[in-house]
C-alpha atoms as a PDB file:
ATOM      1  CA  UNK A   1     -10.301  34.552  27.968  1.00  0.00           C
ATOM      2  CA  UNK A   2      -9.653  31.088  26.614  1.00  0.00           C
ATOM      3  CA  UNK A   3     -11.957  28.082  27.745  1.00  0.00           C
ATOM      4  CA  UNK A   4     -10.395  25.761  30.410  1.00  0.00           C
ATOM      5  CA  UNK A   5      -9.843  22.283  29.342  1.00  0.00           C
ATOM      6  CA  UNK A   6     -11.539  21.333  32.333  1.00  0.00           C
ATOM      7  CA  UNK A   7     -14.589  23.711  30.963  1.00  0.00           C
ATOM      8  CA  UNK A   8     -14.069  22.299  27.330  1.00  0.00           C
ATOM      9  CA  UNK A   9     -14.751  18.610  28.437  1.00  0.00           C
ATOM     10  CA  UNK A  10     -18.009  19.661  30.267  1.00  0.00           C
ATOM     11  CA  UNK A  11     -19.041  21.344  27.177  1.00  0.00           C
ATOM     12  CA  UNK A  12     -17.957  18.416  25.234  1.00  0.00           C
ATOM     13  CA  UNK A  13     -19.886  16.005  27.441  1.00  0.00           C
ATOM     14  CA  UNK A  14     -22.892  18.120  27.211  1.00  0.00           C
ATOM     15  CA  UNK A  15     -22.973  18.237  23.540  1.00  0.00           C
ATOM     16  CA  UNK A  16     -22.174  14.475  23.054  1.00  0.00           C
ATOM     17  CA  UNK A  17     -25.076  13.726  25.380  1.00  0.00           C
ATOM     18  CA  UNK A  18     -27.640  16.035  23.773  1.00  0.00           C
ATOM     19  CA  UNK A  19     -27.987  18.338  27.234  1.00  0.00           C
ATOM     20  CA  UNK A  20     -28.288  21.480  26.309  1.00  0.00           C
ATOM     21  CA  UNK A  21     -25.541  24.191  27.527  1.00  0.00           C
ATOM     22  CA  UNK A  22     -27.242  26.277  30.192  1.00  0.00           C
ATOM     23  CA  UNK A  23     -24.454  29.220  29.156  1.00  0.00           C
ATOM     24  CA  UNK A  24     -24.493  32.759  27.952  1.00  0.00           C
ATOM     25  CA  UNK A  25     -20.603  32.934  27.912  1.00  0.00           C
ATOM     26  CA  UNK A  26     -20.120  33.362  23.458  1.00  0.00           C
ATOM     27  CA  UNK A  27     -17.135  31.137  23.269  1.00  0.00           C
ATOM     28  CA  UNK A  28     -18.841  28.053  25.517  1.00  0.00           C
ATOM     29  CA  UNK A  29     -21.975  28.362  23.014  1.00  0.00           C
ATOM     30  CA  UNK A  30     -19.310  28.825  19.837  1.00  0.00           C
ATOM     31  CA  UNK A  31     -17.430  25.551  20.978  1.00  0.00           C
ATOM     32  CA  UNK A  32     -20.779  23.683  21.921  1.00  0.00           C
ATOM     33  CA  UNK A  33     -21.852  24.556  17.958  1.00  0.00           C
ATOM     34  CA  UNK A  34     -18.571  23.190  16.396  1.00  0.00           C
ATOM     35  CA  UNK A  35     -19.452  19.646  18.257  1.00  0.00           C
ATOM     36  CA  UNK A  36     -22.399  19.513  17.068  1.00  0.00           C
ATOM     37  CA  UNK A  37     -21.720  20.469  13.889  1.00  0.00           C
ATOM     38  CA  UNK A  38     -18.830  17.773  13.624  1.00  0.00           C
ATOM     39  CA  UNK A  39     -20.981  15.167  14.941  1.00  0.00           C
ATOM     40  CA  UNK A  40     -23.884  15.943  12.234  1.00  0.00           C
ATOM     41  CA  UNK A  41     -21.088  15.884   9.893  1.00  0.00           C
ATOM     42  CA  UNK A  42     -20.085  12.358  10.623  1.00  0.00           C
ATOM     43  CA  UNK A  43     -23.298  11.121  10.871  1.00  0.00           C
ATOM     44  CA  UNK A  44     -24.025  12.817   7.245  1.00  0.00           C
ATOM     45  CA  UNK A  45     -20.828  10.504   5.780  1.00  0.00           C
ATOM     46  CA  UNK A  46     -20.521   7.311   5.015  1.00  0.00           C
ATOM     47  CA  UNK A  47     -17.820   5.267   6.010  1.00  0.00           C
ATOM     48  CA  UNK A  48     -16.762   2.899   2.585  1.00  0.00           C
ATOM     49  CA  UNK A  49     -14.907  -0.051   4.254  1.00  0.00           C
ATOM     50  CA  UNK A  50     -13.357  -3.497   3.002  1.00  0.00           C
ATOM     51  CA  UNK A  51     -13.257  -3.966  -0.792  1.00  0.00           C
ATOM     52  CA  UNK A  52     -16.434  -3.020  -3.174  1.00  0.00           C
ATOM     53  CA  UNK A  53     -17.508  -6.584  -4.625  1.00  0.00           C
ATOM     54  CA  UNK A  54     -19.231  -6.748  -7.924  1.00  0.00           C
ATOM     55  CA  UNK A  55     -21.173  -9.573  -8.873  1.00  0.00           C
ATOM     56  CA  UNK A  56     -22.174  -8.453 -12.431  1.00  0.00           C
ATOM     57  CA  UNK A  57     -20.696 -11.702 -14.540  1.00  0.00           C
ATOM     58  CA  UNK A  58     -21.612 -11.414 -18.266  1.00  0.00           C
END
């Protein structure tokens, strides 16, 4: 059976808060792991913004 929305925005919350899941159900703890995941992702890349300035004048 396919998670809720209303059920994938609790697990959502949960895993943006760092609570923990309190869940057997396989596809709530599969979900919770691909937000984490994501989150260590973005927090792993850097975000390159405006225009790279170089001061190196000969």
């Amino acid at each position: 059976m396919p998670l809720s929305p209303y059920r994938m925005h609790r697990i959502y919350i949960a895993a943006t808060m760092n609570y923990g899941l309190g869940s057997d159900n396989p596809e709530e703890i599969a979900y919770y792991n691909r937000i984490k995941k994501q989150m260590e992702d973005m927090e792993n890349d850097s975000v390159k913004k405006g225009i790279p300035l170089k001061w190196h004048v000969p």
